[in-house]
C-alpha atoms as a PDB file:
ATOM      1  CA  UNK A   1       0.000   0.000   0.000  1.00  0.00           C
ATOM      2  CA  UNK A   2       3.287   2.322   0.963  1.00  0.00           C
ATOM      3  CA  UNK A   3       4.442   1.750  -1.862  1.00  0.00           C
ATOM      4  CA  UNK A   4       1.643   2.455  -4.301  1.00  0.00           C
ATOM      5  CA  UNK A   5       0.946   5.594  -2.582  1.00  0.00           C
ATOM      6  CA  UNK A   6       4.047   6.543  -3.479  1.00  0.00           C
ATOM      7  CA  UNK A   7       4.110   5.495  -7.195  1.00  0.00           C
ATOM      8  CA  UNK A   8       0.410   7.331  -7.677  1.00  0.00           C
ATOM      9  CA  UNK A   9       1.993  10.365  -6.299  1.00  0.00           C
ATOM     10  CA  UNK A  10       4.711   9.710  -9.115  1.00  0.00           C
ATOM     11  CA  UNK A  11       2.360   9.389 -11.926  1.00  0.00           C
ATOM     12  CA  UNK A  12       1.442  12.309 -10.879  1.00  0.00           C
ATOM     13  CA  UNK A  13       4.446  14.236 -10.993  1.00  0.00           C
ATOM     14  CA  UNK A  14       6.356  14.479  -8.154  1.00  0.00           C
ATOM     15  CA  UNK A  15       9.779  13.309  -7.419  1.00  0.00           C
ATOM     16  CA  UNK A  16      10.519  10.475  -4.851  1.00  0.00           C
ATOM     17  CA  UNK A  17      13.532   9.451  -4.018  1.00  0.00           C
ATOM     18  CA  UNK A  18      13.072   6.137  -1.531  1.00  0.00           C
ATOM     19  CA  UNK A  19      16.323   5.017   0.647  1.00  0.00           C
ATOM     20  CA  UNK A  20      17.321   8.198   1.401  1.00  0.00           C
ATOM     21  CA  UNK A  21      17.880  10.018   4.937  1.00  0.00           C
ATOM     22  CA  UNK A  22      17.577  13.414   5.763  1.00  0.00           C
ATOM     23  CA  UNK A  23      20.889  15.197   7.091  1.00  0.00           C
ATOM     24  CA  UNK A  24      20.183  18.703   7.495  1.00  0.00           C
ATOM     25  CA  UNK A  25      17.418  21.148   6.806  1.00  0.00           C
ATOM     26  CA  UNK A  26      18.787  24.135   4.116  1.00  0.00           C
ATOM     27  CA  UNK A  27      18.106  27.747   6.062  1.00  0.00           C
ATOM     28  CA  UNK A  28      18.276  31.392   4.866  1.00  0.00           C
ATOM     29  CA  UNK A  29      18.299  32.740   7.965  1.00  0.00           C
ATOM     30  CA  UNK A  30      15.165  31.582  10.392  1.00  0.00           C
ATOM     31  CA  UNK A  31      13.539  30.223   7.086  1.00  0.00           C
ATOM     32  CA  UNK A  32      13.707  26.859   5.593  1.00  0.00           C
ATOM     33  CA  UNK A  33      14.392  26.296   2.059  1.00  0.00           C
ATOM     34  CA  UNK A  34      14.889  22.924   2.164  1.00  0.00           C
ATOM     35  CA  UNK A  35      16.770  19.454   2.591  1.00  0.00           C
ATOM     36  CA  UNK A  36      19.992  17.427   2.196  1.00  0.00           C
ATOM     37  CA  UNK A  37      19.303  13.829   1.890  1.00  0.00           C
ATOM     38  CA  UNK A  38      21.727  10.767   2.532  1.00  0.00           C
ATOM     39  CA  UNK A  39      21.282   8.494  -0.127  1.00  0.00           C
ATOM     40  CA  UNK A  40      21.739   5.004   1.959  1.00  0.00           C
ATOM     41  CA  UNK A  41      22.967   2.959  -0.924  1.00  0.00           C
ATOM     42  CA  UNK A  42      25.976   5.187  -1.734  1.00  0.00           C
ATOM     43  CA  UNK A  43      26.261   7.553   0.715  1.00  0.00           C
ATOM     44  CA  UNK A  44      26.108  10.695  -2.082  1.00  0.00           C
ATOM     45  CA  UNK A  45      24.201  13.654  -0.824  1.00  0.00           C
ATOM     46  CA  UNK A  46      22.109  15.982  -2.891  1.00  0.00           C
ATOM     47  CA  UNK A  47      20.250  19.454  -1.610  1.00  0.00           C
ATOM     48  CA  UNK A  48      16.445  19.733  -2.770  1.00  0.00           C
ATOM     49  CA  UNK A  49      15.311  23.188  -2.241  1.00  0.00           C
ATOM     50  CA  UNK A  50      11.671  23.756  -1.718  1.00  0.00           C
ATOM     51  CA  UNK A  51       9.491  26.927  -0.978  1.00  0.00           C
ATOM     52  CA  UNK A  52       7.910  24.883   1.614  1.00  0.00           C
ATOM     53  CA  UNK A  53       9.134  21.952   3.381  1.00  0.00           C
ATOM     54  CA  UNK A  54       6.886  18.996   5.388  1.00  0.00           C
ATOM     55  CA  UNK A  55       8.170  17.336   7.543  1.00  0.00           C
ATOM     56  CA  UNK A  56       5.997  13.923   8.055  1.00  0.00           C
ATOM     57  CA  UNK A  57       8.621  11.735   9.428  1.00  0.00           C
ATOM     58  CA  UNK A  58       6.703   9.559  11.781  1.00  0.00           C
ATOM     59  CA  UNK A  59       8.269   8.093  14.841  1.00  0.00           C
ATOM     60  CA  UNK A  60      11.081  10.038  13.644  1.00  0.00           C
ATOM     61  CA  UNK A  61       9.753  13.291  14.711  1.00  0.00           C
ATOM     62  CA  UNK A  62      11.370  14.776  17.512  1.00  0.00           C
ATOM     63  CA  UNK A  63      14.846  13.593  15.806  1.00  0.00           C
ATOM     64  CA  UNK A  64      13.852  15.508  12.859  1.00  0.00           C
ATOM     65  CA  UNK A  65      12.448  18.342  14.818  1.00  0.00           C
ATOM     66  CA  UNK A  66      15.531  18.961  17.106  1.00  0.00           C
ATOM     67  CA  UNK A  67      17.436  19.209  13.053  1.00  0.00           C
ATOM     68  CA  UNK A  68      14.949  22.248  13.053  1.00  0.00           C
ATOM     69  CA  UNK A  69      15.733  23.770  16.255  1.00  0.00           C
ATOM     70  CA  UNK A  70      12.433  23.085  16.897  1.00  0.00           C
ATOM     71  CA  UNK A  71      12.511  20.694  19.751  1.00  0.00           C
ATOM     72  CA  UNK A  72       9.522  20.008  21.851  1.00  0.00           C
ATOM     73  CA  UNK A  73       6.812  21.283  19.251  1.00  0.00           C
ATOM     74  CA  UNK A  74       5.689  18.081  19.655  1.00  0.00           C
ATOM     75  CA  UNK A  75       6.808  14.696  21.341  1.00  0.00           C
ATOM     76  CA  UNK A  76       6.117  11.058  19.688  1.00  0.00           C
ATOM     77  CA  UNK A  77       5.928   7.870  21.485  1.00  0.00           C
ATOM     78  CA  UNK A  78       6.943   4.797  18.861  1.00  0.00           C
ATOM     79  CA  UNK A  79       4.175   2.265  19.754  1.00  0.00           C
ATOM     80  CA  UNK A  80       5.094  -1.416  18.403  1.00  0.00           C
ATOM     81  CA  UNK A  81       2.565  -3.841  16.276  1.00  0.00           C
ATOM     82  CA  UNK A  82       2.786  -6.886  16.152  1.00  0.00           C
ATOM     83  CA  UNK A  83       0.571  -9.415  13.667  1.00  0.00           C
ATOM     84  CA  UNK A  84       0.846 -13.391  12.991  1.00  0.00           C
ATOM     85  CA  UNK A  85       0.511 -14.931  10.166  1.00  0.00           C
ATOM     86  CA  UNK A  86      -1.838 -18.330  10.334  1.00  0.00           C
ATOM     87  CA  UNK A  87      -2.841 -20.786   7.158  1.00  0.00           C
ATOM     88  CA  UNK A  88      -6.525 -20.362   6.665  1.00  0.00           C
ATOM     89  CA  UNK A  89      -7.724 -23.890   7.194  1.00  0.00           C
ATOM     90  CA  UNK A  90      -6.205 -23.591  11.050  1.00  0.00           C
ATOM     91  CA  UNK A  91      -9.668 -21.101  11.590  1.00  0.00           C
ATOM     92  CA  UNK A  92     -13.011 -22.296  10.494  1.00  0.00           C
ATOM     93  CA  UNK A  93     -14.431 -18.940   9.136  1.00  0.00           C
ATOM     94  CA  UNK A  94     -15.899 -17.585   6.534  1.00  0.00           C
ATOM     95  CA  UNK A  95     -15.460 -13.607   7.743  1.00  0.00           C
ATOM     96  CA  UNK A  96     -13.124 -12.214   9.526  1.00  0.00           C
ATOM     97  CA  UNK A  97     -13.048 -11.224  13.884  1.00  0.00           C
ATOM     98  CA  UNK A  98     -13.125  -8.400  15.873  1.00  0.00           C
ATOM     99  CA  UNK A  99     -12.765  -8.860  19.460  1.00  0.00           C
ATOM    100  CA  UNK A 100     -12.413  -6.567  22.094  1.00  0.00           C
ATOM    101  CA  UNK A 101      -9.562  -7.179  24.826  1.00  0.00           C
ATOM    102  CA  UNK A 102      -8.615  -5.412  28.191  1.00  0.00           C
ATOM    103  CA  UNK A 103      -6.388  -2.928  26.481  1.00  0.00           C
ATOM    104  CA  UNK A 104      -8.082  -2.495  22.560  1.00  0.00           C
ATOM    105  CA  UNK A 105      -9.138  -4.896  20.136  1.00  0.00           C
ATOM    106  CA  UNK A 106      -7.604  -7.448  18.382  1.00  0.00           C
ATOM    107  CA  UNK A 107      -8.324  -7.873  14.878  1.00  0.00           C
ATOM    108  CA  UNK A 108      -8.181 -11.446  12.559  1.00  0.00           C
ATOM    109  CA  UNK A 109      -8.551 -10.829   8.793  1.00  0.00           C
ATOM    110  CA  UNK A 110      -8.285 -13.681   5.910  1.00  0.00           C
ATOM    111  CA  UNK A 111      -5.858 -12.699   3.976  1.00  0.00           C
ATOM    112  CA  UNK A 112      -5.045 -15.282   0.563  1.00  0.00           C
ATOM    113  CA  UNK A 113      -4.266 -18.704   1.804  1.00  0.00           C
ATOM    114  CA  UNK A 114      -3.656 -16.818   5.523  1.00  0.00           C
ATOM    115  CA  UNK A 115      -5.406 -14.939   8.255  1.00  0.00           C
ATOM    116  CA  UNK A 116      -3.666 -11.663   9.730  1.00  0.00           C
ATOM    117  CA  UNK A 117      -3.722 -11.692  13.620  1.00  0.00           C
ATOM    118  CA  UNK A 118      -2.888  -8.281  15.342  1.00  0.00           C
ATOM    119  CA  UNK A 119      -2.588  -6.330  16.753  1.00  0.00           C
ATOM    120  CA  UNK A 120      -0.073  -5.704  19.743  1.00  0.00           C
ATOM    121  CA  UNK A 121       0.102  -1.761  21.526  1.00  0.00           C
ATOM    122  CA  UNK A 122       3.622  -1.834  23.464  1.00  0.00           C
ATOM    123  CA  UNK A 123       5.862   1.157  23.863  1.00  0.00           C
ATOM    124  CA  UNK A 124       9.279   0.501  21.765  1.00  0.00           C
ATOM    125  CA  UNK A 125      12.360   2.134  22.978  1.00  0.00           C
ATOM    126  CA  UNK A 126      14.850   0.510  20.589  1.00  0.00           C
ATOM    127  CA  UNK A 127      15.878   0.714  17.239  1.00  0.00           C
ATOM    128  CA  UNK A 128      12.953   2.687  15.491  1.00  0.00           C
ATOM    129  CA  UNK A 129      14.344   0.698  12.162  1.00  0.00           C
ATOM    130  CA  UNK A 130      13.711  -2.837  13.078  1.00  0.00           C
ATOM    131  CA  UNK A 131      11.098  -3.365  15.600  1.00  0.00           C
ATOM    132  CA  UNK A 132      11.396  -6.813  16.569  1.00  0.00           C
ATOM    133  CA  UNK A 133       8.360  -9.081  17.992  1.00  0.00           C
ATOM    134  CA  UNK A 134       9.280 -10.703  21.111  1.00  0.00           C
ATOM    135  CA  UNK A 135       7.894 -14.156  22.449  1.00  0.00           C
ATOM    136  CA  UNK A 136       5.180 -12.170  24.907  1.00  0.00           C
ATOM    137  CA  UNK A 137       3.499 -10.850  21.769  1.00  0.00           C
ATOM    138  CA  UNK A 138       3.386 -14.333  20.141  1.00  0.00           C
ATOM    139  CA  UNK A 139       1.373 -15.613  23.595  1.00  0.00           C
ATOM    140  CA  UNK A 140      -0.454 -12.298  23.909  1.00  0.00           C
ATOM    141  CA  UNK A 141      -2.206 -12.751  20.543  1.00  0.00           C
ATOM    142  CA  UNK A 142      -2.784 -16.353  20.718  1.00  0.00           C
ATOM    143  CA  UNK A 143      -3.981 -16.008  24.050  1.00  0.00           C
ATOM    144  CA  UNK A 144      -6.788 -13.791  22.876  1.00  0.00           C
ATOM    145  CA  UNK A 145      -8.478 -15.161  19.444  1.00  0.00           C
ATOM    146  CA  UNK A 146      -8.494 -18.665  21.315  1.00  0.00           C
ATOM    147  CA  UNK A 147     -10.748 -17.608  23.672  1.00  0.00           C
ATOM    148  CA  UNK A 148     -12.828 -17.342  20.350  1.00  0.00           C
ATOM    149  CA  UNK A 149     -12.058 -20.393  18.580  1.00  0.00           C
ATOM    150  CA  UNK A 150     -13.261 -24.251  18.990  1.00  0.00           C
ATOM    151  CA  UNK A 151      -9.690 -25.501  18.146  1.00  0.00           C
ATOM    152  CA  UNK A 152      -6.622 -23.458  19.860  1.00  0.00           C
ATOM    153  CA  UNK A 153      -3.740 -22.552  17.699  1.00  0.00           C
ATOM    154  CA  UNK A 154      -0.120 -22.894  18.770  1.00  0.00           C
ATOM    155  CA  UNK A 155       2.491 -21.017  18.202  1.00  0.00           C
ATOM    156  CA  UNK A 156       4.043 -23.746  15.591  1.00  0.00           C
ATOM    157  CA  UNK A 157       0.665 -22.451  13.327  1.00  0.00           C
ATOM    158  CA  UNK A 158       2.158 -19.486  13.022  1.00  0.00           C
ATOM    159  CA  UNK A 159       4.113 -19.234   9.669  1.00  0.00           C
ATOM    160  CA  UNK A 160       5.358 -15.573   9.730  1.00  0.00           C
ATOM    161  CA  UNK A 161       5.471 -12.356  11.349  1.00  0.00           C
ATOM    162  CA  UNK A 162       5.415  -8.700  10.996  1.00  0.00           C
ATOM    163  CA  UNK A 163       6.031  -5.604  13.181  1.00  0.00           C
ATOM    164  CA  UNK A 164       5.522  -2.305  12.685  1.00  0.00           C
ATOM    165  CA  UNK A 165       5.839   1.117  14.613  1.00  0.00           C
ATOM    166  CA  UNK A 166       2.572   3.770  15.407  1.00  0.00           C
ATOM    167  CA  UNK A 167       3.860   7.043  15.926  1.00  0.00           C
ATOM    168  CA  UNK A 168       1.927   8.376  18.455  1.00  0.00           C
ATOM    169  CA  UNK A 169       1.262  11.821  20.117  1.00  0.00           C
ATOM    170  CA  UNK A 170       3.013  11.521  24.009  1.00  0.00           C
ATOM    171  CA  UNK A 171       0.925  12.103  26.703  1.00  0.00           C
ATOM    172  CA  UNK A 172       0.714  11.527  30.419  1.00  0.00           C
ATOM    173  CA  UNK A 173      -1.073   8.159  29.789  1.00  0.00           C
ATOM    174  CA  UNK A 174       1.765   5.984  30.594  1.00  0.00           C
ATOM    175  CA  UNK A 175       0.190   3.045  28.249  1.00  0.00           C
ATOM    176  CA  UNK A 176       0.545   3.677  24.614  1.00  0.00           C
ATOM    177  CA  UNK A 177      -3.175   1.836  23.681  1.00  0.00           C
ATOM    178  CA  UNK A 178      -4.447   4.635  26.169  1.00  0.00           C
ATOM    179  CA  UNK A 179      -2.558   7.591  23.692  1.00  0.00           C
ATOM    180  CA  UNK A 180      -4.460   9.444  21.294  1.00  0.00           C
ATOM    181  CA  UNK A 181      -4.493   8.659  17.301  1.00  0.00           C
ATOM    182  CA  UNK A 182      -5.293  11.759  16.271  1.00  0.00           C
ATOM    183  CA  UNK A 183      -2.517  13.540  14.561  1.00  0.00           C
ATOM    184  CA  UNK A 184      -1.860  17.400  14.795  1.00  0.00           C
ATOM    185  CA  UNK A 185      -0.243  19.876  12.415  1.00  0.00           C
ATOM    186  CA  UNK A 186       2.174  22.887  12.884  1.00  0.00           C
ATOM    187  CA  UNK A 187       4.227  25.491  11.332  1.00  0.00           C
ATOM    188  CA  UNK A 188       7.045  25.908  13.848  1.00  0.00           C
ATOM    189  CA  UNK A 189       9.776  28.379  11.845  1.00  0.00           C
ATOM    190  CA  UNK A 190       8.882  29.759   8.415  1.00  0.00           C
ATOM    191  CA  UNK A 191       9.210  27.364   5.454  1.00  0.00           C
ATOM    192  CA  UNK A 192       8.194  24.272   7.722  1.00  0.00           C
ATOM    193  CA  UNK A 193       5.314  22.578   8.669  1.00  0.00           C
ATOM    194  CA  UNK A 194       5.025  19.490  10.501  1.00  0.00           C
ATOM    195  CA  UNK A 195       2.778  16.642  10.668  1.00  0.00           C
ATOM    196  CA  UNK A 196       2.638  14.293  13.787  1.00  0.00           C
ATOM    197  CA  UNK A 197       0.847  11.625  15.280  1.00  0.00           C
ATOM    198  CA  UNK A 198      -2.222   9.650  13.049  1.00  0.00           C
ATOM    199  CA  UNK A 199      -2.764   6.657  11.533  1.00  0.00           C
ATOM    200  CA  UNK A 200      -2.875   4.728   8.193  1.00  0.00           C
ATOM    201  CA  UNK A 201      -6.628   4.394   7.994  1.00  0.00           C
ATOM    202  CA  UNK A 202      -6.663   8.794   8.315  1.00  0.00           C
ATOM    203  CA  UNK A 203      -3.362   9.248   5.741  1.00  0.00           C
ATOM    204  CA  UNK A 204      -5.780  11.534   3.177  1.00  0.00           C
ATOM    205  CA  UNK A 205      -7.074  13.974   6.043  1.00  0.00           C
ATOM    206  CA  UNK A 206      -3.497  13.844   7.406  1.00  0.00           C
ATOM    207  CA  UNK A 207      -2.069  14.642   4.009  1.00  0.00           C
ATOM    208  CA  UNK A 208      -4.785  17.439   3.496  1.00  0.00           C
ATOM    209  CA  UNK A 209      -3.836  19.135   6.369  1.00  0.00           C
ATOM    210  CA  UNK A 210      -0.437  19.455   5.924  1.00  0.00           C
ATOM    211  CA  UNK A 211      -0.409  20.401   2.608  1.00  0.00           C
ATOM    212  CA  UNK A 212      -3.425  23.458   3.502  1.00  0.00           C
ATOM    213  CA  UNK A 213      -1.303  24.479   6.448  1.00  0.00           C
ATOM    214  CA  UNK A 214       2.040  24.319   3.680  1.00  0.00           C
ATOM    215  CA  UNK A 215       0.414  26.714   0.720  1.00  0.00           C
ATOM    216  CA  UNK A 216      -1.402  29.078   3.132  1.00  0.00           C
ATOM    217  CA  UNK A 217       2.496  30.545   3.302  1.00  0.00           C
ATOM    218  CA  UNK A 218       2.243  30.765  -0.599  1.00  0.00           C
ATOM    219  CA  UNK A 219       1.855  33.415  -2.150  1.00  0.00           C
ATOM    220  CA  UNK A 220      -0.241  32.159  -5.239  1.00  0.00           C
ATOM    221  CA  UNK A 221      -3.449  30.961  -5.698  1.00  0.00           C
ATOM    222  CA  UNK A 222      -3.747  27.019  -5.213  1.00  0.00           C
ATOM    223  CA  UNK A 223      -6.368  24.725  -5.818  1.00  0.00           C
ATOM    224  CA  UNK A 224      -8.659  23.392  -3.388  1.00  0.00           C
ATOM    225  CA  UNK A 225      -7.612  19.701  -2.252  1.00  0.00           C
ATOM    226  CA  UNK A 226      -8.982  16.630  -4.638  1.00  0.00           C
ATOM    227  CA  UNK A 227      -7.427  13.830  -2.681  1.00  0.00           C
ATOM    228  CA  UNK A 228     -11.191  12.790  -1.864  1.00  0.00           C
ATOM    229  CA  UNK A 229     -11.834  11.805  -5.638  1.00  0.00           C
ATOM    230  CA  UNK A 230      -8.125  10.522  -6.892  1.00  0.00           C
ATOM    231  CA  UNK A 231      -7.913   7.121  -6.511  1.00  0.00           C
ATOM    232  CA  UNK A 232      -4.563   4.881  -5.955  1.00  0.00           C
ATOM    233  CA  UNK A 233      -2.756   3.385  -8.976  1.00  0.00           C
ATOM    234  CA  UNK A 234      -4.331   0.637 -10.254  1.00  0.00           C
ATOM    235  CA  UNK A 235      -7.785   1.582  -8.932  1.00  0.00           C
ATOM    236  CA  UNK A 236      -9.157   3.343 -11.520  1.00  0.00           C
ATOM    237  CA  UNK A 237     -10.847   0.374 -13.989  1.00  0.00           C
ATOM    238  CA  UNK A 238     -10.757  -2.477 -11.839  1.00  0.00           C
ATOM    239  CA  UNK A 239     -14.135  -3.141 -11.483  1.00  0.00           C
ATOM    240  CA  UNK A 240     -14.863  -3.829 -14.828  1.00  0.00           C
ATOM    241  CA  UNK A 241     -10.988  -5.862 -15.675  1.00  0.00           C
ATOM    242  CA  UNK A 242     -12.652  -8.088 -12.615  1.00  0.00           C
ATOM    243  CA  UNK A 243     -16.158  -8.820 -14.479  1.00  0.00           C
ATOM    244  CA  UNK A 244     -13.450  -9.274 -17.298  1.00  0.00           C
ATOM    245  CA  UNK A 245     -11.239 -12.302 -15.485  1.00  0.00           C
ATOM    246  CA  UNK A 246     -12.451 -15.055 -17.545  1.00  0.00           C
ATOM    247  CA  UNK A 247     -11.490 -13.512 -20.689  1.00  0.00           C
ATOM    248  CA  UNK A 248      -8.056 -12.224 -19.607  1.00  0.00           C
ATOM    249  CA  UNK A 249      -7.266 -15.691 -18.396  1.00  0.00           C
ATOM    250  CA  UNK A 250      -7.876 -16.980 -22.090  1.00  0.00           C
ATOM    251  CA  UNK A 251      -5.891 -14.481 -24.039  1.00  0.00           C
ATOM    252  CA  UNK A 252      -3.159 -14.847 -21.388  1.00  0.00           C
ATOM    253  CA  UNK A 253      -3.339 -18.784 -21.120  1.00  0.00           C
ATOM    254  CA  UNK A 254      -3.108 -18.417 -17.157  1.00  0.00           C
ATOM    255  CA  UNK A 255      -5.991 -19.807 -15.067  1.00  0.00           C
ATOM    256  CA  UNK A 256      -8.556 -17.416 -14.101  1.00  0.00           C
ATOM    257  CA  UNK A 257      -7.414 -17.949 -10.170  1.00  0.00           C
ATOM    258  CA  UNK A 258      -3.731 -16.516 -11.263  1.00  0.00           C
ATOM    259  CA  UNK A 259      -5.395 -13.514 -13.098  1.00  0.00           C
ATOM    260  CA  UNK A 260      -8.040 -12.733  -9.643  1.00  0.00           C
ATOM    261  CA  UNK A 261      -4.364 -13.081  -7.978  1.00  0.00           C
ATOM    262  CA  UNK A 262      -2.889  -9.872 -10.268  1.00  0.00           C
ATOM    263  CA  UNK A 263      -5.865  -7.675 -10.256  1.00  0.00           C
ATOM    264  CA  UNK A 264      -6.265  -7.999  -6.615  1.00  0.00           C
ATOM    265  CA  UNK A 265      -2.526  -7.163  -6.160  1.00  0.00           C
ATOM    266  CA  UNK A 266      -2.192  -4.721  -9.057  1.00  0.00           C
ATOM    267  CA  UNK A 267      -5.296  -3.585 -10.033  1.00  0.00           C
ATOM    268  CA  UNK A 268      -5.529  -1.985 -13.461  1.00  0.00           C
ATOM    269  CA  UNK A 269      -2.273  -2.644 -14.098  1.00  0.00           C
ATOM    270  CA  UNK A 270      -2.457  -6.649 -14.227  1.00  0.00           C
ATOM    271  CA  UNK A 271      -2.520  -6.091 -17.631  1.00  0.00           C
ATOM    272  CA  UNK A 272       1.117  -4.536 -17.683  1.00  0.00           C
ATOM    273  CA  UNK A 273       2.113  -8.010 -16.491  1.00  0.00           C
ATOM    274  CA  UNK A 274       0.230  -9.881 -18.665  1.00  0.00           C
ATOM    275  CA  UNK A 275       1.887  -8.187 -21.702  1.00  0.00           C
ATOM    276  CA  UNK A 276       5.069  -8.626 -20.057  1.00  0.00           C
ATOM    277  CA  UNK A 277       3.520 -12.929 -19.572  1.00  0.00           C
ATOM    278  CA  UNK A 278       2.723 -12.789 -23.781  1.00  0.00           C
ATOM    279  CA  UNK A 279       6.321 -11.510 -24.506  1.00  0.00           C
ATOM    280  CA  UNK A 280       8.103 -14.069 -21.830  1.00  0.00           C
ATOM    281  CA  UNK A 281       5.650 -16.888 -21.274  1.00  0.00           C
ATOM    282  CA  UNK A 282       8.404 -18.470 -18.777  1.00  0.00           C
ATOM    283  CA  UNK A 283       7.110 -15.206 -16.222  1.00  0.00           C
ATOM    284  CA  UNK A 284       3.583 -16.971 -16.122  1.00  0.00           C
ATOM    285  CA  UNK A 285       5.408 -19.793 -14.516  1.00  0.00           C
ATOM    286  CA  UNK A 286       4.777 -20.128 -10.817  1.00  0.00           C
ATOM    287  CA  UNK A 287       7.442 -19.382  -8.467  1.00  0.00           C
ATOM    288  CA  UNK A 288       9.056 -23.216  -7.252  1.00  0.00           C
ATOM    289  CA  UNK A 289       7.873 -23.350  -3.511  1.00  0.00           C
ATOM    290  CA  UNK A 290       5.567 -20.678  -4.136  1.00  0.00           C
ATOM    291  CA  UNK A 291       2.787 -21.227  -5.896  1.00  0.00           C
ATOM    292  CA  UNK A 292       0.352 -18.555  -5.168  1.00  0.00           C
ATOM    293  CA  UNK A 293       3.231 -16.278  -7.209  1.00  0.00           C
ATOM    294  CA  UNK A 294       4.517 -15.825 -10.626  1.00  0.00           C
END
C-alpha cells in the first residue's frame, strides 16, 4: 500500500527518491528552504530546495524536529505492532473477527491462503528501524483469538510475522493503547510545517492538512484539495478488468485464479504483467515453492 501511494503520487508528478535520509534542513536565515538527503545505498548527498518543506517523518519526529531547532513542538511515542501470520484452514471462518480485549481490540482478517492476527500496543524504545516481535506478543495474541475459537492454535501455526511502529502523540497516559491517534499539524519556523501523530486508515485527512497548512504561506493561488476523488494506482478500472477475469485468463493462457491473484494485487495494471507474460511466457510460470506467485 506504501508503496503504491508513493508510485500514484509519481504518476502524478512528483519526485521520490526512496532510501534516502535526511541530514540537514537548508536555512536562509530563520527560514527553511529545504533538505539534504543521505542516499543510503551510496552515501552521495544531494540538496532539494523547496518553498515549503513537510516534515511527516513519523516516529522520527522529535529527531527531525531537534534538526529544526524546533525541539519540543511536539513529542512522539513509537508504539510497536505486532501481527501473525496463520494458514486459513487452522480457523473455520468464513469472515473475519473483531474482538475486544482489556487494552483495545484485536483484529483477525483472511488474507489469501492466511489470516492476519494483530494487533499488539507496546511502547518501543529501541531501534525505530527494526522493531522486533518478542515471544510475549506471540502468547499475547494467541492467548486472545483462542478464547474465540473451537480448536486453539499454537504457536508452531504461526508461519510468519510482521512488526511495525505507530507514531503516536506523548501524553501523560503511561500506556501507549491509552494515547491518542489523532494527529496534529504545525508550522514551527517559516518554510516548515510538521505533521505528527495519526494513523494509516486517516493518511488523506493527514495529508490534506499538511499540505493546507504548507500553501497558506504561498503566495499564489492554489487549488482546493482533490485527494477525496483521486484514486490509488491501479484503482481506476478495476471493477470492470474483474467482471473481465475469464477472458483475460484466455488471451493470457493463465488460469482465471492466477489472473483474480494480479488484479487484486495490481489492479488496473495486471494487464502490464500480462503483456510482459505474452512476450516471456516463462514469467507466467509459478514461483518453485511458491505457488500462489509468478
Amino acid at each position: 500500500h506504501t508503496l503504491f501511494l508513493a508510485r500514484t503520487a509519481a504518476a502524478y508528478g512528483a519526485l521520490t527518491a526512496n532510501r534516502t535520509r535526511v541530514s540537514r534542513f537548508l536555512r536562509q536565515g530563520e527560514r527553511v528552504v529545504g533538505a539534504v538527503i543521505t542516499d543510503l545505498e551510496s552515501g552521495d548527498e544531494t540538496e532539494v530546495r523547496a518553498k515549503q518543506v513537510i516534515n511527516a517523518t513519523g516516529v522520527w519526529t522529535d529527531d527531525t524536529q531537534a534538526m529544526a531547532g524546533t525541539r519540543g513542538q511536539f513529542h512522539v511515542r513509537a508504539s510497536k505492532g505486532v501481527h501473525l501470520l496463520v494458514p486459513r484452514d487452522r480457523i473455520n471462518s468464513r469472515t473475519g473477527l473483531i474482538l475486544r480485549t482489556e487494552k483495545s481490540v484485536l483484529f483477525v482478517i483472511p488474507w489469501g491462503r492466511h489470516w492476519i492476527i494483530g494487533t499488539t500496543d507496546t511502547d518501543w524504545t529501541l531501534d525505530k528501524a527494526h522493531p522486533a516481535l518478542s515471544s510475549k506478543d506471540v502468547t499475547y495474541l494467541l492467548e486472545h483469538v483462542n478464547s474465540v475459537l473451537a480448536t486453539p492454535l499454537v504457536p508452531e501455526d504461526v508461519e510468519g510475522v510482521y512488526a511495525g511502529l505507530r507514531p503516536l502523540l506523548s501524553g501523560e497516559a503511561a500506556e501507549t493503547s491509552k494515547l491518542s491517534r489523532e494527529h496534529l499539524v504545525a508550522h514551527p519556523v517559516p518554510g516548515l510545517v510538521v505533521v505528527a501523530g495519526g494513523k494509516y486508515t486517516t493518511y488523506r485527512v493527514m495529508a490534506k492538512d499538511a499540505v493546507d497548512e504548507a500553501v497558506r504561506g504561498l503566495d499564489e493561488k492554489i487549488p482546493d484539495c482533490v485527494t477525496h476523488r483521486v484514486p490509488l494506482l491501479g484503482a481506476d478500472g478495476y471493477p470492470a478488468l474483474w467482471n473481465a477475469r475469464h477472458r483475460l485468463a484466455e488471451r493470457s493462457g493463465l488460469h482465471v485464479a492466477r489472473i483474480e491473484h494480479l488484479l487484486n494485487r495490481y489492479g488496473s495494471l495486471a494487464p502490464q504483467l500480462l503483456a510482459l507474460v505474452a512476450e516471456d511466457p516463462s514469467l507466467g510460470e509459478a514461483l518453485p515453492s511458491s505457488d500462489d506467485y509468478l
